[in-house]
N, C-alpha and C. Protein backbone atom coordinates (compact mmCIF):
# COMPACT_ATOMS: atom_id res chain seq x y z
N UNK A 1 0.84 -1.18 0.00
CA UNK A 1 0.00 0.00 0.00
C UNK A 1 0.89 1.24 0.00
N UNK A 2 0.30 2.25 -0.68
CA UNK A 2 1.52 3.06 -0.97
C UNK A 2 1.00 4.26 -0.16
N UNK A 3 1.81 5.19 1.08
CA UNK A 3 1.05 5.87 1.69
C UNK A 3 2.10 7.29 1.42
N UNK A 4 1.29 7.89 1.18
CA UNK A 4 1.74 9.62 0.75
C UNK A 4 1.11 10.84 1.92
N UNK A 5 2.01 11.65 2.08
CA UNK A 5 1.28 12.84 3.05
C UNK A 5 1.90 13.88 2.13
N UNK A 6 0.70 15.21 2.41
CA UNK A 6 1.56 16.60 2.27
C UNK A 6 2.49 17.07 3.22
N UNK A 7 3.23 17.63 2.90
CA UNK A 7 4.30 18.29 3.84
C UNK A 7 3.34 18.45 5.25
N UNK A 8 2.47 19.80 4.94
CA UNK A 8 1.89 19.47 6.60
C UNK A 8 0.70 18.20 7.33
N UNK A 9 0.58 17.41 6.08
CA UNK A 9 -0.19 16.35 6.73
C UNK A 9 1.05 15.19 7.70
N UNK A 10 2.33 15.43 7.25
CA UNK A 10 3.25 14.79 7.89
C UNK A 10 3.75 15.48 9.02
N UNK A 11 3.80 16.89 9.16
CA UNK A 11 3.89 17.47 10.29
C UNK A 11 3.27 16.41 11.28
N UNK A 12 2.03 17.17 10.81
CA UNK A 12 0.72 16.36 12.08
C UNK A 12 1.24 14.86 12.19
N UNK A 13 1.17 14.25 11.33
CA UNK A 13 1.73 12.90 11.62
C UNK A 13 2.93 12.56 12.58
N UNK A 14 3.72 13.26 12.47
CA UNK A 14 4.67 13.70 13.20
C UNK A 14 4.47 13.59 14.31
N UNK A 15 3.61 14.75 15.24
CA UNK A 15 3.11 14.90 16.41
C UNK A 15 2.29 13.62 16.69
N UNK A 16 1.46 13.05 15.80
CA UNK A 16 1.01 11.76 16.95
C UNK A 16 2.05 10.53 16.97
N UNK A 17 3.04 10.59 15.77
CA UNK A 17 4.00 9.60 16.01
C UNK A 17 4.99 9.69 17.10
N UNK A 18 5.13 11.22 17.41
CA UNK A 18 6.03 11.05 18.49
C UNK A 18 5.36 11.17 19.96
N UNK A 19 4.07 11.89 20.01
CA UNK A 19 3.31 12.28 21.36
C UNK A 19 2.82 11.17 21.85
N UNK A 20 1.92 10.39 20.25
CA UNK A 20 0.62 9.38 20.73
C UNK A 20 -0.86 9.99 20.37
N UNK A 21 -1.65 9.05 20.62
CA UNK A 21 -2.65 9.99 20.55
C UNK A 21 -2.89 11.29 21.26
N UNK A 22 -3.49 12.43 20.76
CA UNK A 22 -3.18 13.96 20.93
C UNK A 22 -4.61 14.21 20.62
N UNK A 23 -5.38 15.98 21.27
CA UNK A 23 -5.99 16.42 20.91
C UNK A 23 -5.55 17.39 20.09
N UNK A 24 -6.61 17.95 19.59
CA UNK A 24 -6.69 19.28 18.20
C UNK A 24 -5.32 20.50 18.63
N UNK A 25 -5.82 20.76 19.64
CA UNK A 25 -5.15 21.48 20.49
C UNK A 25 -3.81 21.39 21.12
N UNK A 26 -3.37 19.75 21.35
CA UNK A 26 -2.12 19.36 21.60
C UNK A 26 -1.47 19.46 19.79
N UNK A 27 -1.69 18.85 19.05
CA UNK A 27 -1.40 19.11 18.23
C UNK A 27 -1.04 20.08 17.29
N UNK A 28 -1.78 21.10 17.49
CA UNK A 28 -1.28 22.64 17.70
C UNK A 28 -0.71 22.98 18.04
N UNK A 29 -0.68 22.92 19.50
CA UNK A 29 0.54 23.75 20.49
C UNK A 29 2.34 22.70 20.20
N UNK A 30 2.13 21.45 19.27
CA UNK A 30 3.28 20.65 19.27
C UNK A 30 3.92 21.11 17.77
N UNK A 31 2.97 21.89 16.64
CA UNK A 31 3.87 22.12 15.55
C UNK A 31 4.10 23.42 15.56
N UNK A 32 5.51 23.75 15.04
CA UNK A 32 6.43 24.80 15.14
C UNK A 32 5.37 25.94 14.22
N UNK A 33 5.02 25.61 13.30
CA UNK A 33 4.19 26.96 12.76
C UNK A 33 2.82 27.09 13.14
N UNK A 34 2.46 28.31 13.44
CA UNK A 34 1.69 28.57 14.36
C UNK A 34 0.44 28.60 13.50
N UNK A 35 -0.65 27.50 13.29
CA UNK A 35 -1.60 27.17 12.02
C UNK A 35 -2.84 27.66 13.25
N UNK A 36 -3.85 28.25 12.78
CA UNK A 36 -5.31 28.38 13.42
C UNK A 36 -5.64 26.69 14.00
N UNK A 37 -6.59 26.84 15.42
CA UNK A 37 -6.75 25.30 15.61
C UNK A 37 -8.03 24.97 14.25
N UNK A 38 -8.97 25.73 13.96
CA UNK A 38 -9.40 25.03 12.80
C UNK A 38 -8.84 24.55 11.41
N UNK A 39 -7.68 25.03 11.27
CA UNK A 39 -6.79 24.44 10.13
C UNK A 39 -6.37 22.99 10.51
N UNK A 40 -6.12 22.94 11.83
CA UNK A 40 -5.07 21.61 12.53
C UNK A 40 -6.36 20.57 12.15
N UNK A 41 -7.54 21.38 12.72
CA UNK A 41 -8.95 20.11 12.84
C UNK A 41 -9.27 19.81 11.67
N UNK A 42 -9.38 20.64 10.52
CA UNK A 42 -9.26 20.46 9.30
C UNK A 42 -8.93 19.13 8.81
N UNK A 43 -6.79 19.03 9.07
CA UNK A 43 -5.98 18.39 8.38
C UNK A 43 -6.21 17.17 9.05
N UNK A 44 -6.52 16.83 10.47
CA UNK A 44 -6.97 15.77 11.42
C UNK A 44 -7.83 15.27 10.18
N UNK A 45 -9.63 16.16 10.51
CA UNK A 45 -10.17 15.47 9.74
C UNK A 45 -10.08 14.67 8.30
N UNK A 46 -9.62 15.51 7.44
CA UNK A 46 -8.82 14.98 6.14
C UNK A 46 -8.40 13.72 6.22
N UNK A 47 -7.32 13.85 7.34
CA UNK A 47 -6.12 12.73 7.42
C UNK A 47 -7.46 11.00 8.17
N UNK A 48 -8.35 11.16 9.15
CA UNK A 48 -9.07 10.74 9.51
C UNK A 48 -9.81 9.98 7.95
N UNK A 49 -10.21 10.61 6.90
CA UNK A 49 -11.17 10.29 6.20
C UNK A 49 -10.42 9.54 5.04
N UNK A 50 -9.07 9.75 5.00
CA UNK A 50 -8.23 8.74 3.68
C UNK A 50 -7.54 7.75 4.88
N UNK A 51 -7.87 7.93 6.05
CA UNK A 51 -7.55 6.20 7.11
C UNK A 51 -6.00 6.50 7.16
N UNK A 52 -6.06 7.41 7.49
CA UNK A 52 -4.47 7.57 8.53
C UNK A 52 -4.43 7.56 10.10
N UNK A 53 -5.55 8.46 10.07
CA UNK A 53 -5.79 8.68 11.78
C UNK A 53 -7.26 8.01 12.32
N UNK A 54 -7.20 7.65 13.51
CA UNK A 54 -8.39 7.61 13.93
C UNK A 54 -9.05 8.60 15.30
N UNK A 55 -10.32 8.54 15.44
CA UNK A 55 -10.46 9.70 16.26
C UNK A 55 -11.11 9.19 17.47
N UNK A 56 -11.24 9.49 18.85
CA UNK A 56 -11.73 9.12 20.07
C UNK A 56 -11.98 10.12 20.74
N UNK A 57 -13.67 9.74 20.88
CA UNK A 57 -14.13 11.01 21.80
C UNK A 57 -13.60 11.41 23.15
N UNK A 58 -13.64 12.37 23.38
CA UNK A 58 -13.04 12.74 25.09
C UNK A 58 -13.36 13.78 25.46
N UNK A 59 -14.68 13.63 26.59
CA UNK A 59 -15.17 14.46 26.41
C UNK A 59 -15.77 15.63 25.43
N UNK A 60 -15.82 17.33 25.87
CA UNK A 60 -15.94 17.71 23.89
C UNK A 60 -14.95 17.74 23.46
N UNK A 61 -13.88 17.17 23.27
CA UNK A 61 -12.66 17.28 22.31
C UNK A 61 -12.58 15.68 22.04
N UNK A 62 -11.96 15.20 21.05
CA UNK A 62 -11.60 14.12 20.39
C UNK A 62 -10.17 14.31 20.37
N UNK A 63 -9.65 12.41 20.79
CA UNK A 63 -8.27 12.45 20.75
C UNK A 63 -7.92 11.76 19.40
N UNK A 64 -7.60 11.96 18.91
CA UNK A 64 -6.55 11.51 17.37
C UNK A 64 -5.14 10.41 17.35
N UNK A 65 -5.38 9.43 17.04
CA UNK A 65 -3.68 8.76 16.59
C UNK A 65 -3.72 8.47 15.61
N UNK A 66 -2.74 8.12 15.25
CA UNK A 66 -1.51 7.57 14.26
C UNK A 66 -2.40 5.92 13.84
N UNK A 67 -3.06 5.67 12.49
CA UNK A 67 -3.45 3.97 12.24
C UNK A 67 -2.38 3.96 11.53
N UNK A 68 -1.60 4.47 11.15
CA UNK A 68 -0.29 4.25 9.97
C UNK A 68 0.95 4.10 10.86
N UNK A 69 1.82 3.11 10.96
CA UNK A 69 2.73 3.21 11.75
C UNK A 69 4.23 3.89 10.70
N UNK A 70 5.25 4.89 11.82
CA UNK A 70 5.94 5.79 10.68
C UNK A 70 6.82 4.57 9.78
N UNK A 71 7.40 3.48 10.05
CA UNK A 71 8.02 2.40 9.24
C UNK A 71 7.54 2.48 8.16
N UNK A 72 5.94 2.19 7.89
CA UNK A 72 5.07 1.58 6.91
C UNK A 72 5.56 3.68 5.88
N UNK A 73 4.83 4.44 6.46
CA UNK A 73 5.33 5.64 6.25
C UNK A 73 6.67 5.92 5.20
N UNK A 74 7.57 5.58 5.90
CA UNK A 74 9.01 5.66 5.73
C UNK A 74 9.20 4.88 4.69
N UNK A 75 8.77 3.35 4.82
CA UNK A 75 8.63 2.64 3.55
C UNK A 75 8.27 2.63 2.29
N UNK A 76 7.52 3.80 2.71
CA UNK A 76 6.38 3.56 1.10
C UNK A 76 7.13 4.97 0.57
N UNK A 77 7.69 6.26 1.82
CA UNK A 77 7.96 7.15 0.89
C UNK A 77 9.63 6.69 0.14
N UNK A 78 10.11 5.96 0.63
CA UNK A 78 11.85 5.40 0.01
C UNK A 78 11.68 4.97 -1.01
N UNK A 79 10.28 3.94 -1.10
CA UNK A 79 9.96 3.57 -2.20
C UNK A 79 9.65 4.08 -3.60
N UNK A 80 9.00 5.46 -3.14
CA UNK A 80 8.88 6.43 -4.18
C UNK A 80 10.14 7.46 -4.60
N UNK A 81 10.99 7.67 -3.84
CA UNK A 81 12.27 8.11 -4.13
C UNK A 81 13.16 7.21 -4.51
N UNK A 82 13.29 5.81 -4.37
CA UNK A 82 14.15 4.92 -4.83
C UNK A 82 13.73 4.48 -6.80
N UNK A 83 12.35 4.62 -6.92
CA UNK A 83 11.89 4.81 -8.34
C UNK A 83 11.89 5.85 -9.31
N UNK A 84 11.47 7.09 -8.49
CA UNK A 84 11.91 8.08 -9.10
C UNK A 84 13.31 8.68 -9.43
N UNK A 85 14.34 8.64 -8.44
CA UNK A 85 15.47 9.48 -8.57
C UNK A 85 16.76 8.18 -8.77
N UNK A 86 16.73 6.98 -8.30
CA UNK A 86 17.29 5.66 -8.60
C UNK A 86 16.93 4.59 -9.72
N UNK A 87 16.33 4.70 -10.57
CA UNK A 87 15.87 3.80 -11.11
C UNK A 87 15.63 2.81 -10.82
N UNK A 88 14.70 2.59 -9.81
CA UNK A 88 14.26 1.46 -8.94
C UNK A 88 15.12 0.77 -8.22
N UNK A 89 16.85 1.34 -8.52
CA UNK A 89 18.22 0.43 -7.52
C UNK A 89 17.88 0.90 -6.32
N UNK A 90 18.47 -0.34 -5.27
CA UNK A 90 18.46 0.12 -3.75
C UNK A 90 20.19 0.33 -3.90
N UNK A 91 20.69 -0.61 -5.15
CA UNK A 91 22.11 -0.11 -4.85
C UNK A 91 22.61 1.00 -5.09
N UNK A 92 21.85 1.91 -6.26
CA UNK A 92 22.06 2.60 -6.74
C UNK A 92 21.59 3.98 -5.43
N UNK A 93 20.71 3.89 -4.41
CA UNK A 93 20.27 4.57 -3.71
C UNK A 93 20.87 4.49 -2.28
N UNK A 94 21.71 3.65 -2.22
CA UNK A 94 22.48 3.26 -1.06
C UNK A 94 24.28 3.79 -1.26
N UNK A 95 24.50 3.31 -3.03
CA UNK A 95 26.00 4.18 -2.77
C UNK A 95 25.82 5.70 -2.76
N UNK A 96 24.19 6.27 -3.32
CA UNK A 96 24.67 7.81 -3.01
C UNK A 96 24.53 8.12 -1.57
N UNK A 97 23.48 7.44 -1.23
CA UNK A 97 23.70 7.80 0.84
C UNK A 97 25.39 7.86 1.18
N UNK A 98 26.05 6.88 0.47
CA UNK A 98 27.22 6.17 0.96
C UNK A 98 28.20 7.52 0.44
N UNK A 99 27.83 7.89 -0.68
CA UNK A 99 28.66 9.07 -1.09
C UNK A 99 28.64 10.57 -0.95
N UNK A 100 27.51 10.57 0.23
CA UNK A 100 27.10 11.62 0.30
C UNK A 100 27.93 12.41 1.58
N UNK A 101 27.75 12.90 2.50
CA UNK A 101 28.21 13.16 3.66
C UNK A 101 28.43 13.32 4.91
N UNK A 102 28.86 12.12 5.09
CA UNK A 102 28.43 11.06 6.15
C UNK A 102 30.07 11.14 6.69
N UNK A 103 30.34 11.17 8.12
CA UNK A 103 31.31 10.97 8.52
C UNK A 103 31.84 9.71 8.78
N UNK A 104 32.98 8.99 9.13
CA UNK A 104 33.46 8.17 9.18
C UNK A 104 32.44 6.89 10.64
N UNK A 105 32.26 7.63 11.73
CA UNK A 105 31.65 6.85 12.66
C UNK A 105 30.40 6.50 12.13
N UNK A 106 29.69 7.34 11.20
CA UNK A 106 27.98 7.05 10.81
C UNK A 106 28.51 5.77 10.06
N UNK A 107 29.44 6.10 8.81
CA UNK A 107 30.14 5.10 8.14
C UNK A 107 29.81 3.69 8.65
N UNK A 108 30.49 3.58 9.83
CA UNK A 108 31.02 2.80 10.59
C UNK A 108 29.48 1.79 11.07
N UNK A 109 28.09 2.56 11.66
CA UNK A 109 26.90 2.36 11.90
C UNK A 109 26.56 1.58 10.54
N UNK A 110 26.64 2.47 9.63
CA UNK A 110 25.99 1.69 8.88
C UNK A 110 26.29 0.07 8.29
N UNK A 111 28.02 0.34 8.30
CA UNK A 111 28.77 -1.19 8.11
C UNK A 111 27.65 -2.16 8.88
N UNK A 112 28.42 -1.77 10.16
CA UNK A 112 27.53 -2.91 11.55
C UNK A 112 25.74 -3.09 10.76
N UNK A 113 25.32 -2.53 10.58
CA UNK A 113 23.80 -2.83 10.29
C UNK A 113 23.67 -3.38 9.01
N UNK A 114 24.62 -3.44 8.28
CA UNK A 114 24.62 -3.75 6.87
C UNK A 114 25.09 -5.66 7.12
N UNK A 115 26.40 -5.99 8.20
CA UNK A 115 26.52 -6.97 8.54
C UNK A 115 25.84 -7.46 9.37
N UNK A 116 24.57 -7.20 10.08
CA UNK A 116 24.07 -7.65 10.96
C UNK A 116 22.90 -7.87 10.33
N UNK A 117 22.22 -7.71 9.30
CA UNK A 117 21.18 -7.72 8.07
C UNK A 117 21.91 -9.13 7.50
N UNK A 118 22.93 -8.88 7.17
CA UNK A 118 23.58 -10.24 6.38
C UNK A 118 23.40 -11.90 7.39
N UNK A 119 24.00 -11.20 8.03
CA UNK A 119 24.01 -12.45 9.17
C UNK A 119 22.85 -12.84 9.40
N UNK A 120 21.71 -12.48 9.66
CA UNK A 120 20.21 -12.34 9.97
C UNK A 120 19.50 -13.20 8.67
N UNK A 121 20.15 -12.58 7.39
CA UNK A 121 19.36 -13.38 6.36
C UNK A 121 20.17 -15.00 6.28
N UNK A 122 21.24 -14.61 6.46
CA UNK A 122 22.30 -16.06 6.59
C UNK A 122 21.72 -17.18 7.36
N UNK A 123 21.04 -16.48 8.48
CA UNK A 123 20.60 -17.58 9.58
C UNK A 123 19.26 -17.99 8.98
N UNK A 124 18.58 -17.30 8.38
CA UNK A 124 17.59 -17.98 7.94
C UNK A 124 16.97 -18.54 7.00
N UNK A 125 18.33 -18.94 5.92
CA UNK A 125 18.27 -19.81 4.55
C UNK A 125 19.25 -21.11 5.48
């Protein structure tokens, strides 16, 4: 499933991925640009009606989370940058990470996770 946000529908996403479920109002007071709370309830609702978020009454305010977990998120948007700007290579999208500018210790992170992926698939063929 391929899941896409606008820039500020990922804001918001943002805030319940890192808070949790949130009201209109928490969600507001958690993104850096200062949006009217009916804009925030707006993008809630929106985001609510294409099944990103779900909503829970509380009292008169409704609390909001996250049905999209950010992995699935993260996944689907790599996916669309690994087609568009890679020609569908992960290798091809991995040596420019690799060539990009990254210091020697990140370097180093990524080795370890790159061998610890290996080993992982090793163990289970």
């Amino acid at each position: 499933m391929e899941i896409r946000f606008t820039p500020r529908e990922l804001d918001i996403m943002g805030v319940l991925w890192s808070r949790g479920p949130s009201t209109v109002a928490e969600v507001r007071e958690a993104i850096e640009d200062d949006l009217a709370y009916n804009t925030v309830l707006t993008m809630l609702k929106i985001l609510e009606g294409k099944g990103w978020v779900s909503r829970t009454p509380e009292g008169r305010a409704h609390r909001y989370a996250a049905k999209v977990e950010r992995d699935a998120a993260g996944e689907s948007a790599l996916a669309r940058v690994r087609k568009r700007l890679f020609e569908d290579s992960p290798r091809e999208m991995l040596l420019h990470l690799v060539d990009s500018e990254l210091d020697a210790d990140e370097l180093r992170g990524m080795r370890d996770l790159l061998d610890r992926r290996i080993r992982d698939m090793e163990e289970d063929a």
